[in-house]
PDB file of N, CA and C in Angstrom:
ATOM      1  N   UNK A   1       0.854  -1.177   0.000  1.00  0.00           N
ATOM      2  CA  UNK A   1       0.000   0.000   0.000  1.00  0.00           C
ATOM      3  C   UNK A   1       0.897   1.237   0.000  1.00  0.00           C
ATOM      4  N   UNK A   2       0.479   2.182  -1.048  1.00  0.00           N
ATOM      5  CA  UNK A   2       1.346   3.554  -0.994  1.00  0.00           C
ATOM      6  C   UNK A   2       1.385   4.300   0.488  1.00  0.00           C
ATOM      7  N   UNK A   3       1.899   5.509   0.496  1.00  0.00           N
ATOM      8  CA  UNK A   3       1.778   6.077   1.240  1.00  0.00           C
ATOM      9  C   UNK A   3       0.890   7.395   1.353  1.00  0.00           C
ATOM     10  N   UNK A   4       0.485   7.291  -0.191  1.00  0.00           N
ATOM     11  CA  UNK A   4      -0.759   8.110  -0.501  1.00  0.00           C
ATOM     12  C   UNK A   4      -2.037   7.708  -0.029  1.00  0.00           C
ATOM     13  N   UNK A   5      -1.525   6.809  -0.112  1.00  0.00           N
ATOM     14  CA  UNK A   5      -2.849   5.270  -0.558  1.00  0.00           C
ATOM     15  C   UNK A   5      -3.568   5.166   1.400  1.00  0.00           C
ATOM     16  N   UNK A   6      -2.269   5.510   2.312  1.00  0.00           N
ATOM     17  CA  UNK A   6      -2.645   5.480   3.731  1.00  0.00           C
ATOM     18  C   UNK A   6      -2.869   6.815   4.058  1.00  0.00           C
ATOM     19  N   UNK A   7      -2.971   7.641   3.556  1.00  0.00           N
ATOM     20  CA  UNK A   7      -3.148   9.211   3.642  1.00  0.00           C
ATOM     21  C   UNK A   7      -4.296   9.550   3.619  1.00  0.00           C
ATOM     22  N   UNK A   8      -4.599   9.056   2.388  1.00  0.00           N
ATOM     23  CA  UNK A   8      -6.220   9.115   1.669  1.00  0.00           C
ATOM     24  C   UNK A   8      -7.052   8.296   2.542  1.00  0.00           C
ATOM     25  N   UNK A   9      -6.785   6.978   3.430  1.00  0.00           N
ATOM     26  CA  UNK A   9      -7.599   6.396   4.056  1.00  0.00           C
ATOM     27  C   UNK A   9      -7.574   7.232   5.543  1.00  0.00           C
ATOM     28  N   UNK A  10      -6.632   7.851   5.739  1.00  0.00           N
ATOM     29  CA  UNK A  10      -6.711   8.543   7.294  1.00  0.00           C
ATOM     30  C   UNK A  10      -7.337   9.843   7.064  1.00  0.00           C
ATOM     31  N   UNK A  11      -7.372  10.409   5.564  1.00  0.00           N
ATOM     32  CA  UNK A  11      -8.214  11.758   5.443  1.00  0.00           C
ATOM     33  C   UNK A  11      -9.581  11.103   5.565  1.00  0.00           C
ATOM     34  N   UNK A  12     -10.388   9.910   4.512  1.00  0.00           N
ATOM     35  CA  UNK A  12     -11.566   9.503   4.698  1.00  0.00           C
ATOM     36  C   UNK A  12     -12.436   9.130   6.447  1.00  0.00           C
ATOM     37  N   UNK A  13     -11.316   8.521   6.621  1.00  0.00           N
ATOM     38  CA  UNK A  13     -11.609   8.298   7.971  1.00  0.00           C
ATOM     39  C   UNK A  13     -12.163   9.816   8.980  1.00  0.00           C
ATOM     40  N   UNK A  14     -11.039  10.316   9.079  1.00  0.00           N
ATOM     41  CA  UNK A  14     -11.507  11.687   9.567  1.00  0.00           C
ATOM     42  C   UNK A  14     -12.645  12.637   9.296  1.00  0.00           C
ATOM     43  N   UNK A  15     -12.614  12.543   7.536  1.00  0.00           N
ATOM     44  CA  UNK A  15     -14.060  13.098   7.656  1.00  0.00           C
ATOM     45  C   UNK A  15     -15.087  12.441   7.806  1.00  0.00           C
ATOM     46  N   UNK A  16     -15.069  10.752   7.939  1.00  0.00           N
ATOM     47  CA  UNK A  16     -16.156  10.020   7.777  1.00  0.00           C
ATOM     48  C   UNK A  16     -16.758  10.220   9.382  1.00  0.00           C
ATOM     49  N   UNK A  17     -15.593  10.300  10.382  1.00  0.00           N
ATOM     50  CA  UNK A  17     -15.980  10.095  11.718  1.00  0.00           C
ATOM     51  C   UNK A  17     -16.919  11.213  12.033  1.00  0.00           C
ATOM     52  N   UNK A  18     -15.878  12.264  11.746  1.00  0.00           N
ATOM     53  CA  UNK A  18     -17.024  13.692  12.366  1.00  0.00           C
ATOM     54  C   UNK A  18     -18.408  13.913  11.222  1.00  0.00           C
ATOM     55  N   UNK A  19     -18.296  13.467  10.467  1.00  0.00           N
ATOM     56  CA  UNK A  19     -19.785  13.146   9.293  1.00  0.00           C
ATOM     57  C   UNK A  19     -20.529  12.880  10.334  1.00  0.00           C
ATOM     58  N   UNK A  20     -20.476  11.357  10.616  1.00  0.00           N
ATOM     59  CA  UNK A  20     -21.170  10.522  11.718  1.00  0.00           C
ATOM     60  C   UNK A  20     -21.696  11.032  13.043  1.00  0.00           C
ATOM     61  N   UNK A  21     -20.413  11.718  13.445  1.00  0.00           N
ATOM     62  CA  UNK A  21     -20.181  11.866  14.687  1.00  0.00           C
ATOM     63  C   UNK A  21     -21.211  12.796  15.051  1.00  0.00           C
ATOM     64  N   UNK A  22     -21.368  13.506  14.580  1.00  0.00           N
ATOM     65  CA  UNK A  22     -22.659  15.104  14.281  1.00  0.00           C
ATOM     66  C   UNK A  22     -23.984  14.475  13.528  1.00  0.00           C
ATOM     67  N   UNK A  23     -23.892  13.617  12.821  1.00  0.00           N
ATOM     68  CA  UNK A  23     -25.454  13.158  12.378  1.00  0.00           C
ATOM     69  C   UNK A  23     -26.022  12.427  13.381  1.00  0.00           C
ATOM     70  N   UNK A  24     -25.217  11.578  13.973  1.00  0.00           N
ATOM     71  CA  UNK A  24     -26.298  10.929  15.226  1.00  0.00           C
ATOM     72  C   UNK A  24     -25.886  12.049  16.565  1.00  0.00           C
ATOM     73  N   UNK A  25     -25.499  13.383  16.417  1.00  0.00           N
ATOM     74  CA  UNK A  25     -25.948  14.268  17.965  1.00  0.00           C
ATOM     75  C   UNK A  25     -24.785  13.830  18.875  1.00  0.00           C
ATOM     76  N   UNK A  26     -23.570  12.901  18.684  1.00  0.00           N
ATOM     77  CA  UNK A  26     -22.991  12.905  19.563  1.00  0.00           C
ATOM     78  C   UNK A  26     -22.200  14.283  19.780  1.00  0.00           C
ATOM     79  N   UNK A  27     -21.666  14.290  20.578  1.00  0.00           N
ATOM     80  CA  UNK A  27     -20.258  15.865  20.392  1.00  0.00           C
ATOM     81  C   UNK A  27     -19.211  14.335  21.125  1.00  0.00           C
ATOM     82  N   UNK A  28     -18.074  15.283  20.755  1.00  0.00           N
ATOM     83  CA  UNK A  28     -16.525  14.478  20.872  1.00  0.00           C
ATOM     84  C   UNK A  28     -16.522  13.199  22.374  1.00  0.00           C
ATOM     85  N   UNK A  29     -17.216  14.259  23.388  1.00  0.00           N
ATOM     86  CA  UNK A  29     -16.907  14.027  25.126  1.00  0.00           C
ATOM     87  C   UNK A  29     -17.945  12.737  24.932  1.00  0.00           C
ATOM     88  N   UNK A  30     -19.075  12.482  24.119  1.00  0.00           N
ATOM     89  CA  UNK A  30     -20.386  11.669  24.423  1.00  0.00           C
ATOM     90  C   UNK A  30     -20.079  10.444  23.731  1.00  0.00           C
ATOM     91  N   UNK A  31     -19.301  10.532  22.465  1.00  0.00           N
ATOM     92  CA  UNK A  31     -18.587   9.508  22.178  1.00  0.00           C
ATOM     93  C   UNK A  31     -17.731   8.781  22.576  1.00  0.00           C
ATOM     94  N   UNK A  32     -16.912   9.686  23.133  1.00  0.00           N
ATOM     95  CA  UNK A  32     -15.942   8.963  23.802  1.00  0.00           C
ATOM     96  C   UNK A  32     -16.236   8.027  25.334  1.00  0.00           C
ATOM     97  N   UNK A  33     -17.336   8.720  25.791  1.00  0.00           N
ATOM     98  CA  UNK A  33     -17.718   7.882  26.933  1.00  0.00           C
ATOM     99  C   UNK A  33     -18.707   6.526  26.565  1.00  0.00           C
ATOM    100  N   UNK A  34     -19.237   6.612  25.729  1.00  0.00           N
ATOM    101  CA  UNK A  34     -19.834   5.691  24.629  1.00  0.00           C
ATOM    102  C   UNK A  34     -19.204   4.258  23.995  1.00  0.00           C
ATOM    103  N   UNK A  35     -17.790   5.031  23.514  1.00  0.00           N
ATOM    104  CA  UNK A  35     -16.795   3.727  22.604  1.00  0.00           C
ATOM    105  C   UNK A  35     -15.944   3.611  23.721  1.00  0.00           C
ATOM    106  N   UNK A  36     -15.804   4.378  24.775  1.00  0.00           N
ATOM    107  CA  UNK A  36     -14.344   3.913  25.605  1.00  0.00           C
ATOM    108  C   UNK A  36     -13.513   4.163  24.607  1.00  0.00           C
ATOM    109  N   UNK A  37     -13.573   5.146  24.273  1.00  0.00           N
ATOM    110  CA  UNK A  37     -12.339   6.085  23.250  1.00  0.00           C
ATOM    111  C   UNK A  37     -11.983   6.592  23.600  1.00  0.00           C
ATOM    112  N   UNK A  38     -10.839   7.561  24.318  1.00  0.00           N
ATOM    113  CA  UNK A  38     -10.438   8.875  25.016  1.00  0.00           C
ATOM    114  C   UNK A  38     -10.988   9.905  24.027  1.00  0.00           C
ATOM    115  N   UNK A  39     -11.334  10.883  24.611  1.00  0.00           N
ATOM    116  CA  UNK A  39     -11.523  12.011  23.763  1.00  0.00           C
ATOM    117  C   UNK A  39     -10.182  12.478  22.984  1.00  0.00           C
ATOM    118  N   UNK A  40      -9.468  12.576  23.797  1.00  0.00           N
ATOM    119  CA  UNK A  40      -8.254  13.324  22.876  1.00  0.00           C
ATOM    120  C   UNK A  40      -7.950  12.396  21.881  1.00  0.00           C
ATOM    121  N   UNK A  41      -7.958  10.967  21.742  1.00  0.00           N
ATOM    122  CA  UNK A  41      -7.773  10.590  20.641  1.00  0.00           C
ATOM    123  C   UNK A  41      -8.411  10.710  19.612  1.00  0.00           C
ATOM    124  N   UNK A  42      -9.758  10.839  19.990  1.00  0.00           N
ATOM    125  CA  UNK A  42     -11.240  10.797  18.980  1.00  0.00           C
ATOM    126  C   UNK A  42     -10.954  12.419  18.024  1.00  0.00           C
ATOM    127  N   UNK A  43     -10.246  13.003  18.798  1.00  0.00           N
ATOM    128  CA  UNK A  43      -9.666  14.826  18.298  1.00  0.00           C
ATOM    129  C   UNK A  43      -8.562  14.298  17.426  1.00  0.00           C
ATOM    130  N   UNK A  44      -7.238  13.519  17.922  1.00  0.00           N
ATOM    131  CA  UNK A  44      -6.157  13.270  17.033  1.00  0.00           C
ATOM    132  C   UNK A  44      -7.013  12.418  15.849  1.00  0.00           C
ATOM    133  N   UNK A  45      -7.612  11.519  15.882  1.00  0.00           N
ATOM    134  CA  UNK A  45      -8.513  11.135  14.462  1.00  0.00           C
ATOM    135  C   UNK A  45      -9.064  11.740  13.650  1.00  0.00           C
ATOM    136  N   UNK A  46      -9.807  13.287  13.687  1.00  0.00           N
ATOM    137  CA  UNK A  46     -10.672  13.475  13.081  1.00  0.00           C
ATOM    138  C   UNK A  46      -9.672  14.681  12.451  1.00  0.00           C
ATOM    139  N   UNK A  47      -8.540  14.865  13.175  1.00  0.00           N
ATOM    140  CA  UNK A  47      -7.941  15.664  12.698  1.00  0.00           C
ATOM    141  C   UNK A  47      -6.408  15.282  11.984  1.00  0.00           C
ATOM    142  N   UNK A  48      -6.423  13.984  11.736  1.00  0.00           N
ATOM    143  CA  UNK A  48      -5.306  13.254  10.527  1.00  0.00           C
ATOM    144  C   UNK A  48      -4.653  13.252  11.482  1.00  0.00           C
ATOM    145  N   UNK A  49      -4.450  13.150  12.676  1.00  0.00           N
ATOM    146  CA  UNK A  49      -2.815  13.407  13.567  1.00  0.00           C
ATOM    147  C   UNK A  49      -2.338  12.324  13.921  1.00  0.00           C
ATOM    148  N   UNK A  50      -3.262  11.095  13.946  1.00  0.00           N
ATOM    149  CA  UNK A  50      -2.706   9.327  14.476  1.00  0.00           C
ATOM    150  C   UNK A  50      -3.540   8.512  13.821  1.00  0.00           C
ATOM    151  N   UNK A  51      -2.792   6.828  13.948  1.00  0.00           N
ATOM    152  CA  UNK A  51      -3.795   6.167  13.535  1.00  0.00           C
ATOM    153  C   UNK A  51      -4.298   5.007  14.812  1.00  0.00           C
ATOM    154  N   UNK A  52      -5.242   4.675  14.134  1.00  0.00           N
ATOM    155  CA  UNK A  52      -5.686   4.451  15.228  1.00  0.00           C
ATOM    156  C   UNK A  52      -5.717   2.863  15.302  1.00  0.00           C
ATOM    157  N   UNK A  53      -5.811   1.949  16.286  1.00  0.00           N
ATOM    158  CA  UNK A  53      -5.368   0.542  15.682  1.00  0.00           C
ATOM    159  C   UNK A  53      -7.138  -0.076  15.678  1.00  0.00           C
ATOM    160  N   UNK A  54      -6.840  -1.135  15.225  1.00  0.00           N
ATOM    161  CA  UNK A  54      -8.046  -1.878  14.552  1.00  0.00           C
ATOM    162  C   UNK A  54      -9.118  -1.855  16.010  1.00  0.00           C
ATOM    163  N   UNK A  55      -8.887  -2.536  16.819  1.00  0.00           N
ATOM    164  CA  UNK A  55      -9.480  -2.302  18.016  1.00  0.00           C
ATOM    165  C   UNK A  55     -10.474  -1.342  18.127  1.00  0.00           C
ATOM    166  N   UNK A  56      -9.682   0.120  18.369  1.00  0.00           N
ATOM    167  CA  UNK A  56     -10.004   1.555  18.064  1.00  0.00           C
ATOM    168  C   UNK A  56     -11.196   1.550  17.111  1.00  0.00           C
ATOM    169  N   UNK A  57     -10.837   1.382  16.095  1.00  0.00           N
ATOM    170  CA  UNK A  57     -11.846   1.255  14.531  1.00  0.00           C
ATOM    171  C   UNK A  57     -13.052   0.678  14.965  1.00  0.00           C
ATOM    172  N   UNK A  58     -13.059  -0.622  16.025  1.00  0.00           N
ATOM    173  CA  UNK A  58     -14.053  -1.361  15.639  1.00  0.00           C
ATOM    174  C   UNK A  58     -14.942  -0.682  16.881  1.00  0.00           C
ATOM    175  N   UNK A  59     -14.533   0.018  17.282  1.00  0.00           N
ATOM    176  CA  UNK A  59     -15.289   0.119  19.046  1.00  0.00           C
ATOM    177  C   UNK A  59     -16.219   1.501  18.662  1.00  0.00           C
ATOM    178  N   UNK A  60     -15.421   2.393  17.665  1.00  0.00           N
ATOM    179  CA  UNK A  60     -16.358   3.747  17.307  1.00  0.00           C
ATOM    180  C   UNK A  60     -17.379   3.066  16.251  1.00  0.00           C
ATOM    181  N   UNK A  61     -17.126   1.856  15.363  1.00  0.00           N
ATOM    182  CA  UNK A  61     -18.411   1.365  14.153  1.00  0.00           C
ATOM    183  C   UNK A  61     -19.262   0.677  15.209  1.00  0.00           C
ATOM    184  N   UNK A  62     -18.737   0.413  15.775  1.00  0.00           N
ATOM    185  CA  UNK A  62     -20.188  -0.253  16.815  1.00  0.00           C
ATOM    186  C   UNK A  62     -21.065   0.791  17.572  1.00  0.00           C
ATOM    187  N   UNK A  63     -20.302   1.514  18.377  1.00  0.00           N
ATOM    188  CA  UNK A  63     -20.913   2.958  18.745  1.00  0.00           C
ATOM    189  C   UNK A  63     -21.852   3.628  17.707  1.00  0.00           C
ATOM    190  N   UNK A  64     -21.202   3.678  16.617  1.00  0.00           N
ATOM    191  CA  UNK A  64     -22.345   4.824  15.433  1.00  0.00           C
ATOM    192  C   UNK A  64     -22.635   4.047  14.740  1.00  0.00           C
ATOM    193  N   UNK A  65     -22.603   2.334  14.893  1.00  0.00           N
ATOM    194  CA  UNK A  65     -23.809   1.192  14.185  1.00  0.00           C
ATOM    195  C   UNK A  65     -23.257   1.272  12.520  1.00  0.00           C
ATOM    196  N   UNK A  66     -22.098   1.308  12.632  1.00  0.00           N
ATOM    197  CA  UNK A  66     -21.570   1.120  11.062  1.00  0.00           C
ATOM    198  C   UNK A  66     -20.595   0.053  11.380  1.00  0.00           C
ATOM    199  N   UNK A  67     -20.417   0.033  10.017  1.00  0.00           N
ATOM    200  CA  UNK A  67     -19.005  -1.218   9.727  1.00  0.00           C
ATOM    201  C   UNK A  67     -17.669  -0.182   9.335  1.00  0.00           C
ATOM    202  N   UNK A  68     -16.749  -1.367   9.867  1.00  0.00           N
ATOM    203  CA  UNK A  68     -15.670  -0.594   9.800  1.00  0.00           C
ATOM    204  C   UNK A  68     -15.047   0.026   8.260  1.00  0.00           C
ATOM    205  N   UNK A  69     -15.493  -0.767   7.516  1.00  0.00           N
ATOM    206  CA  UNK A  69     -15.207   0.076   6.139  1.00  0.00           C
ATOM    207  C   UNK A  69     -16.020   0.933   6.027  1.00  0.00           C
ATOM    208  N   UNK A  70     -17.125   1.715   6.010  1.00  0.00           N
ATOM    209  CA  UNK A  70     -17.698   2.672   6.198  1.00  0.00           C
ATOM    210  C   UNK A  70     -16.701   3.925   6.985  1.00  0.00           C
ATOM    211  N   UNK A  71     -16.267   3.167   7.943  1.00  0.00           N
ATOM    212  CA  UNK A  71     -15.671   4.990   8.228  1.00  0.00           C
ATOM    213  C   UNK A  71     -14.238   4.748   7.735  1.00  0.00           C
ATOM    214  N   UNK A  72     -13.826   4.061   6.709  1.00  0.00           N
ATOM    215  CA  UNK A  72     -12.759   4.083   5.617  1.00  0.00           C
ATOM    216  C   UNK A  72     -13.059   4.489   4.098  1.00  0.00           C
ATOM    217  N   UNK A  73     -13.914   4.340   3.847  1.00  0.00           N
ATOM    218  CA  UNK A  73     -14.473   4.914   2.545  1.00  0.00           C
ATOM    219  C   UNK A  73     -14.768   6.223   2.030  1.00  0.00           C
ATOM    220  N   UNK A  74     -14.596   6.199   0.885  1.00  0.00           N
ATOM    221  CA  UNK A  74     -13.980   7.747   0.179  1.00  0.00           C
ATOM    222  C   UNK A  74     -15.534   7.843  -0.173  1.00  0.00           C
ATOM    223  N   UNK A  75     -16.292   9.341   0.380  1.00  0.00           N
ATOM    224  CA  UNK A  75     -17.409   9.761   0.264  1.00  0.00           C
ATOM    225  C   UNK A  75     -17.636  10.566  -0.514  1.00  0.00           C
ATOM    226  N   UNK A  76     -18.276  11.480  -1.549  1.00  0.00           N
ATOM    227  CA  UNK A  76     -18.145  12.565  -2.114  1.00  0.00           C
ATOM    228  C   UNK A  76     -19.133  13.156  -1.753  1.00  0.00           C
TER     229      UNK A  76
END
């Protein structure tokens, strides 16, 4: 996999989360108490700054009732 190729999936991701994250009413703090996510990480995600490991991934698609390729997928 390029390194574009992981760029483009950590930009999708980011916007896919806060997409989500605001259509079902959560804010950052409600999620995170929700997925057992720290907030500050749920901030370094949405804002390209880390990645996050699979674990991570699967605990916020269960929280906002998606699959984990969903908040990997390129939206337009």
């Amino acid at each position: 996999m390029s390194q574009q190729t992981v760029e483009q999936l950590r930009a999708n991701l980011a916007a896919n989360l806060k997409t989500l994250r605001a259509a079902r009413g959560y804010a950052q703090d409600a999620l995170a108490l929700d997925s057992g996510v720290h907030r500050t990480m749920l901030s370094k995600i949405e804002r390209c700054l880390t990645n996050p490991s699979l674990a991570t991934l699967v605990r916020l698609a269960n929280t906002l009732d998606v699959a984990v390729s969903e908040l990997l997928q390129h939206r337009q």
